[in-house]
N, C-alpha and C. Protein backbone atom coordinates (compact mmCIF):
# COMPACT_ATOMS: atom_id res chain seq x y z
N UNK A 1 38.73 24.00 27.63
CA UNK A 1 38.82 23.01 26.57
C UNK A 1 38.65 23.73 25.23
N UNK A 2 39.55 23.44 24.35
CA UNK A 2 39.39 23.87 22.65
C UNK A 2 38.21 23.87 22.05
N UNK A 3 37.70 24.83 21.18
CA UNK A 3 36.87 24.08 20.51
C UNK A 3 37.07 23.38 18.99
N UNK A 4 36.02 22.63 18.86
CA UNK A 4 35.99 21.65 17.58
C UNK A 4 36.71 23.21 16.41
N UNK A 5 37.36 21.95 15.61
CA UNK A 5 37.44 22.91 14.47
C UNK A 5 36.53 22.78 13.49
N UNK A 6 36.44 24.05 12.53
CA UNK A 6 35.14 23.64 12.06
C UNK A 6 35.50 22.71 10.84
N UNK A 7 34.79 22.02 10.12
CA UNK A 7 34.78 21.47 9.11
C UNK A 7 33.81 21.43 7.90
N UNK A 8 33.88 21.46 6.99
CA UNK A 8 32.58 21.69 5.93
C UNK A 8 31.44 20.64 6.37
N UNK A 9 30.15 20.79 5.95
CA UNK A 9 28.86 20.08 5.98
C UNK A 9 29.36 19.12 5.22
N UNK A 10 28.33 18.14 5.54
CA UNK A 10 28.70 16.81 4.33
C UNK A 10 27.43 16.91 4.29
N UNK A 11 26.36 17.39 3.75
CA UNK A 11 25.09 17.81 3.11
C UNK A 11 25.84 18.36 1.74
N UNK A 12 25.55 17.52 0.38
CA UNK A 12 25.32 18.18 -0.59
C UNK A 12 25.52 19.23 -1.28
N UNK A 13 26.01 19.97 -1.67
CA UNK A 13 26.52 21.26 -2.14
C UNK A 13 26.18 21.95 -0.90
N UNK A 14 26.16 22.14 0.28
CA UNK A 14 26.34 23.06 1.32
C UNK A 14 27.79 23.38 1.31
N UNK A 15 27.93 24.33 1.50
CA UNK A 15 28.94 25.00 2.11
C UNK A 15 29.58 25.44 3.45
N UNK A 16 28.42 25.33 4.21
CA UNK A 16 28.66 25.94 5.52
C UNK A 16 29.50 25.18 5.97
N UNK A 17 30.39 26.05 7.49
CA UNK A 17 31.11 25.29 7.85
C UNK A 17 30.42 24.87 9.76
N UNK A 18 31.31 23.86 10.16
CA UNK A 18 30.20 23.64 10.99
C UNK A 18 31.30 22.82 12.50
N UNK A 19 31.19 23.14 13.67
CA UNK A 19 31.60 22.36 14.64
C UNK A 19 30.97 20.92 15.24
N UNK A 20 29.64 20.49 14.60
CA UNK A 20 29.10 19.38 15.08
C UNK A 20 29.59 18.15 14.20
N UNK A 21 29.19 17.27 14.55
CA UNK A 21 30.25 16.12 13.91
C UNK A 21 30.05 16.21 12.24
N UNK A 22 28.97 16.32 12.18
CA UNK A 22 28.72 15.76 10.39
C UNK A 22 28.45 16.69 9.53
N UNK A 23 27.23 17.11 9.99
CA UNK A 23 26.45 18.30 9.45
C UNK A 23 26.40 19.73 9.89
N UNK A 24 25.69 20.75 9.16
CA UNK A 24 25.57 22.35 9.61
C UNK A 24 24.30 21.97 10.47
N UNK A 25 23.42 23.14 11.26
CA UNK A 25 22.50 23.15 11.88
C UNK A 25 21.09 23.15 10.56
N UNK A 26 21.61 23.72 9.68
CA UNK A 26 20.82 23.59 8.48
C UNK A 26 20.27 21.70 8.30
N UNK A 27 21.11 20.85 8.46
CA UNK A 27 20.84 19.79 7.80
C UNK A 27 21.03 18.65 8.93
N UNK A 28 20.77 19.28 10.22
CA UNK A 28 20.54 17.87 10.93
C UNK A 28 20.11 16.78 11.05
N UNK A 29 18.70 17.59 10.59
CA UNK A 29 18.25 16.07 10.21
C UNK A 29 18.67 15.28 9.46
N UNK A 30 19.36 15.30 8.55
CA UNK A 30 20.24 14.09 7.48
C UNK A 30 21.45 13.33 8.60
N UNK A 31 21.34 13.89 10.04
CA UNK A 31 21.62 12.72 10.95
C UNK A 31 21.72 11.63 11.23
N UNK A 32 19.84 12.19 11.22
CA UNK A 32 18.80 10.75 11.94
C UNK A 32 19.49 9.26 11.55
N UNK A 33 19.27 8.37 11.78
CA UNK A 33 19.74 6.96 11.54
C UNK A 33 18.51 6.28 10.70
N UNK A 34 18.83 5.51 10.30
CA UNK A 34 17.84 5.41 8.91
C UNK A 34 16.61 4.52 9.57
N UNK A 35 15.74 4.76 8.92
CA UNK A 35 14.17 4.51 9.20
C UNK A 35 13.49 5.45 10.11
N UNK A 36 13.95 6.47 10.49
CA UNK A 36 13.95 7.19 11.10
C UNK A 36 12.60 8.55 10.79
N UNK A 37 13.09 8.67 9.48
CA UNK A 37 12.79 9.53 8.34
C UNK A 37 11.41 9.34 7.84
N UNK A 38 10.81 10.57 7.49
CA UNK A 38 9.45 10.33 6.95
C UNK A 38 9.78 9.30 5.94
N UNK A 39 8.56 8.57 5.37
CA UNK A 39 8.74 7.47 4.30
C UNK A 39 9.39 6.08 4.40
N UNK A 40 9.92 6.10 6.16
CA UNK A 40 9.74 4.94 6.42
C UNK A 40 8.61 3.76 6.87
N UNK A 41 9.06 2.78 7.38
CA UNK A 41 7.90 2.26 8.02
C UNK A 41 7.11 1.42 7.04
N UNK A 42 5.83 1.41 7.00
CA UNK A 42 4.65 0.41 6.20
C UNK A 42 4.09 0.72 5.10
N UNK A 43 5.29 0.31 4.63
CA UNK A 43 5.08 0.15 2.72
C UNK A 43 5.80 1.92 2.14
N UNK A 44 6.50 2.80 2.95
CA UNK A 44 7.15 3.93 2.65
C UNK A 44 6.15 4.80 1.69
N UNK A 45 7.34 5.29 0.69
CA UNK A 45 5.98 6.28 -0.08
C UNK A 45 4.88 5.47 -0.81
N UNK A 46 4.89 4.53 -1.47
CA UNK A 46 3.52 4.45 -2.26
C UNK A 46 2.42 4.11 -1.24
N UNK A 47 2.60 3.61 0.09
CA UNK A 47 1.57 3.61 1.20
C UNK A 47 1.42 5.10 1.18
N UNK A 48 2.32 5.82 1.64
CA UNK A 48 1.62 7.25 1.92
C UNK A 48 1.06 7.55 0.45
N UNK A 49 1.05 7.57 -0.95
CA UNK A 49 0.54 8.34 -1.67
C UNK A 49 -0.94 7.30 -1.48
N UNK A 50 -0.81 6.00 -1.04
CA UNK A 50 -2.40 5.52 -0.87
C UNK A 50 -3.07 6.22 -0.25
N UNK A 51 -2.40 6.52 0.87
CA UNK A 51 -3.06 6.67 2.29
C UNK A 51 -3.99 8.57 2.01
N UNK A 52 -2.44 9.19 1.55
CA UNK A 52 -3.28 10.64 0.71
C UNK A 52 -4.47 10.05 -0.39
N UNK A 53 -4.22 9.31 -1.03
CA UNK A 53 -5.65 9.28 -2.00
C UNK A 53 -6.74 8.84 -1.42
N UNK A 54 -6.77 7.94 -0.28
CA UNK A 54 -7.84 7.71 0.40
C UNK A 54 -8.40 8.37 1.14
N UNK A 55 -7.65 9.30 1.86
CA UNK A 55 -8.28 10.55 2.66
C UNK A 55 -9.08 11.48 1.78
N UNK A 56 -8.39 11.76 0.82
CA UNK A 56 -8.74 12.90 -0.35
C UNK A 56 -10.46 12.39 -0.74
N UNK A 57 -9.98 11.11 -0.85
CA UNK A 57 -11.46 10.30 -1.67
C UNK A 57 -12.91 10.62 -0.63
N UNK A 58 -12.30 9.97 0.76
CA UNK A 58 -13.56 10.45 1.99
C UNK A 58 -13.26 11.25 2.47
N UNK A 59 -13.14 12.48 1.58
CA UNK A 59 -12.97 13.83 2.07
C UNK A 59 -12.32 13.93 3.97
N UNK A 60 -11.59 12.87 4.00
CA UNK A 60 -10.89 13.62 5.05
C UNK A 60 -11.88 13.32 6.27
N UNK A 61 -13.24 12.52 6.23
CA UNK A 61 -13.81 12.54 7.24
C UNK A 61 -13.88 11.06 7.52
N UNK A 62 -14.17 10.40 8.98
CA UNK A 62 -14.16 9.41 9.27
C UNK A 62 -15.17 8.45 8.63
N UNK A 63 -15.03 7.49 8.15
CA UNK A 63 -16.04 6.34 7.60
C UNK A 63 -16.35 5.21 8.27
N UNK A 64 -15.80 4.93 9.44
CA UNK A 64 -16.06 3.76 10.34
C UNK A 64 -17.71 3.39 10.37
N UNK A 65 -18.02 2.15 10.73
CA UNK A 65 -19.33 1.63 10.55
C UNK A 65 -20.31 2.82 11.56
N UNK A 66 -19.20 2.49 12.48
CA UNK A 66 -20.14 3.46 13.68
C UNK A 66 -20.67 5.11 13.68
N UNK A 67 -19.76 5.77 12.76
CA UNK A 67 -19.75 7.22 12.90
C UNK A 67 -20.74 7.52 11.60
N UNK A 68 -20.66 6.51 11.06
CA UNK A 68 -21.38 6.67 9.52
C UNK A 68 -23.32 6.05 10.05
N UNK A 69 -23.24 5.54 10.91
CA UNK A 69 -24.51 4.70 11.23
C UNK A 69 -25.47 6.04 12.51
N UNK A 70 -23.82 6.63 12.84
CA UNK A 70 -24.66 7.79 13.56
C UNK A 70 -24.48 9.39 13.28
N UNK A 71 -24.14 9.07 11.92
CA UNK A 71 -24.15 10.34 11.17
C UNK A 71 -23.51 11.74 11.87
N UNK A 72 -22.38 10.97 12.62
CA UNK A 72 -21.28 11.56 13.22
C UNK A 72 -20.26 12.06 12.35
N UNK A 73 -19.80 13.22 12.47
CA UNK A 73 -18.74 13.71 11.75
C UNK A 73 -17.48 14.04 12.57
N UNK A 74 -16.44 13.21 12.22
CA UNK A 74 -15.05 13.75 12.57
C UNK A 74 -14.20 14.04 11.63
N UNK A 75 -13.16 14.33 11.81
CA UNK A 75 -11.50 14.47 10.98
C UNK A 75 -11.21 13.28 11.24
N UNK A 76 -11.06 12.45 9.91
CA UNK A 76 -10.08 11.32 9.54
C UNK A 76 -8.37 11.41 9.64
N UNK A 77 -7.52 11.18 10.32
CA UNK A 77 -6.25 11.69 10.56
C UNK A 77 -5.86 10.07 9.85
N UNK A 78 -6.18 8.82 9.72
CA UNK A 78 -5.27 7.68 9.68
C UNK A 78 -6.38 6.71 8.35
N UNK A 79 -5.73 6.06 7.91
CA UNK A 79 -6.46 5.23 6.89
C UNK A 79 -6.38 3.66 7.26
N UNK A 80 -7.77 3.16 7.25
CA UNK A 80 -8.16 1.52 8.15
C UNK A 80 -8.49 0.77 7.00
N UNK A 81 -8.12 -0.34 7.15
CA UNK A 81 -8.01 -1.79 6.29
C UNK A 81 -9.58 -1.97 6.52
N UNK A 82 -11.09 -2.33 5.84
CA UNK A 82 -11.59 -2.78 6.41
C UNK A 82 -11.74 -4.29 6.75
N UNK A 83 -11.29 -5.23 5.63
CA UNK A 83 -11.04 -6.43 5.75
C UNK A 83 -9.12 -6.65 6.07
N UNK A 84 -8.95 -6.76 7.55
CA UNK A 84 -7.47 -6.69 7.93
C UNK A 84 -6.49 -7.55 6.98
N UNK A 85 -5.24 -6.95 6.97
CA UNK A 85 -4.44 -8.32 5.98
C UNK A 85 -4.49 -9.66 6.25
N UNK A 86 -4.46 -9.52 7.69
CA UNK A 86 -4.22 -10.74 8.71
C UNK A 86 -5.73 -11.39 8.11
N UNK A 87 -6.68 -10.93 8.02
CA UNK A 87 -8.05 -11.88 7.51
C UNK A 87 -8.19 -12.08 6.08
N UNK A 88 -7.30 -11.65 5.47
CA UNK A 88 -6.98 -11.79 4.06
C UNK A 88 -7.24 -10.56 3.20
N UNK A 89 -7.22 -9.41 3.43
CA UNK A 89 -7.93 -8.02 2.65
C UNK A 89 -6.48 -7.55 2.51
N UNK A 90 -6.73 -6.64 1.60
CA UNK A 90 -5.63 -6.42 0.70
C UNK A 90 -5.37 -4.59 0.64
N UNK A 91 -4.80 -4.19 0.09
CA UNK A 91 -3.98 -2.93 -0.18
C UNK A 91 -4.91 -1.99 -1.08
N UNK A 92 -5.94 -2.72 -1.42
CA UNK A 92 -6.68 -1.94 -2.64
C UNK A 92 -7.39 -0.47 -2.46
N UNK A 93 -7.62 0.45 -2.91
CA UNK A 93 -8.37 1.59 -2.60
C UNK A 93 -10.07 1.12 -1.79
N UNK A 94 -9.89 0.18 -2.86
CA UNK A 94 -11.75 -0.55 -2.14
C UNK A 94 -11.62 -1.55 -0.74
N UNK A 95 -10.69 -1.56 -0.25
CA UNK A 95 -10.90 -2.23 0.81
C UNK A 95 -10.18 -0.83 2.00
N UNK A 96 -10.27 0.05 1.64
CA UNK A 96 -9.35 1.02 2.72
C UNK A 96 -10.38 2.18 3.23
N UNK A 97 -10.24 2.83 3.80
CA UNK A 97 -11.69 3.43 3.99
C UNK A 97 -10.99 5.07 4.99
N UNK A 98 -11.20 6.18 5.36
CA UNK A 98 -10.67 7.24 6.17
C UNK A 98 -11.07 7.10 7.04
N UNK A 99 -10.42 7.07 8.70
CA UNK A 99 -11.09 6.50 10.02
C UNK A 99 -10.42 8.20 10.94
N UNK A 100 -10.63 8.08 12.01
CA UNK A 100 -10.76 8.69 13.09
C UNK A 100 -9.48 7.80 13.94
N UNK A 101 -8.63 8.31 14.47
CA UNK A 101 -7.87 7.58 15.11
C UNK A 101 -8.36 7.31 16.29
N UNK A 102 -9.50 7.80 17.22
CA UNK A 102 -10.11 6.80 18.32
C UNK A 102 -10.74 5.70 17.84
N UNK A 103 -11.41 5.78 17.13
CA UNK A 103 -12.36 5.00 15.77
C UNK A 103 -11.49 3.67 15.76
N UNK A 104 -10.56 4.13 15.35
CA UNK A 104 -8.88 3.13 14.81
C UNK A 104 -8.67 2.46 15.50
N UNK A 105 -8.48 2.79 16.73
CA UNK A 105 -7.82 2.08 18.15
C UNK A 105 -8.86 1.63 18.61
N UNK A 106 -10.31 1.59 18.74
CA UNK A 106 -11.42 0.95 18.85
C UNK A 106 -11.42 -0.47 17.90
N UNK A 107 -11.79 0.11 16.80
CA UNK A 107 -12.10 -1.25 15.88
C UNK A 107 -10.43 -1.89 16.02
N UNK A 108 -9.40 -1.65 16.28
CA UNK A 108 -7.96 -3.15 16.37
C UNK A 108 -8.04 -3.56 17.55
N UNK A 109 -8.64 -3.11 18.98
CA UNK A 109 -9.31 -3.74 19.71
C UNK A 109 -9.88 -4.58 19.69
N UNK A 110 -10.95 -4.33 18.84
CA UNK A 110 -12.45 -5.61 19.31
C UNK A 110 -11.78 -6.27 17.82
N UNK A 111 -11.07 -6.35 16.89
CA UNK A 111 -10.28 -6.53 16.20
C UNK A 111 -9.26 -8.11 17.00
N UNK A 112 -8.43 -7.18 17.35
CA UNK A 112 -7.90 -8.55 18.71
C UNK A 112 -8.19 -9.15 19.34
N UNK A 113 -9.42 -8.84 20.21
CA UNK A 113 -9.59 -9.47 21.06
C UNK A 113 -10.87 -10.64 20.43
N UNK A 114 -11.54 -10.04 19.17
CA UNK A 114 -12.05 -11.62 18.54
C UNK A 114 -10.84 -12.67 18.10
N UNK A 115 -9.76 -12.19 17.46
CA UNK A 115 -8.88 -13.16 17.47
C UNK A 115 -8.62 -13.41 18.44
N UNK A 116 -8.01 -13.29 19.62
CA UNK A 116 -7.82 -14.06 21.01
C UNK A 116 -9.19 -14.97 20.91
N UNK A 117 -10.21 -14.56 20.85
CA UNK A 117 -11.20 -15.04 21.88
C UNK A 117 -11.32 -16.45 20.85
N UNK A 118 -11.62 -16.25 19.48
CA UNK A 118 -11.53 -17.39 18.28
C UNK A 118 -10.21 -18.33 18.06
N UNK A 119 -9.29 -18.07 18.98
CA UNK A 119 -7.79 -19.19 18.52
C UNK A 119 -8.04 -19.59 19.85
């Protein structure tokens, strides 16, 4: 079987030439199908520049009630609502706090399951 002929990148002033459908190997990722891409998702960049200022603020370490009450130290990887939207808390720096992603998946647990248990 032949192969593809090549054809220029459709990336941007690239030049290369390339046998895959669209792009060079340089610029695959401009593939992906959209939402795909960093900066999608919940609330795109100005969530992430929150989410960096809030880590930055608690230095990056977890603040959950629990880790702070037992003077536990982890790496904060994710940033937690402490009053959820769903309970009416909001986007603000003062309601956001640097968590631990077990931490995370703990508190939207007992999180849920008081809403189940309260409706």
């Amino acid at each position: 079987m032949p192969q593809r002929t090549l054809k220029p990148c459709a990336a941007r002033a690239c030049n290369a030439l390339t046998r895959n459908a669209k792009y060079c190997d340089a610029h695959l990722d401009l593939s992906k199908a959209w939402g795909t891409r960093q900066g999608s998702g919940r609330g795109g960049r100005p969530w992430r520049r929150l989410r960096d200022q809030v880590l930055a603020r608690d230095q990056y370490l977890c603040r959950c009630e629990e880790c702070v009450q037992l003077g536990r130290v982890r790496a904060a990887t994710e940033v937690d609502h402490i009053v959820a939207l769903a309970q009416g808390g909001t986007d603000y720096p003062s309601n956001l706090r640097a968590i631990h992603h077990d931490c995370h998946k703990l508190k939207t647990a007992r999180e849920a399951q008081a809403a189940r248990g309260s409706g």
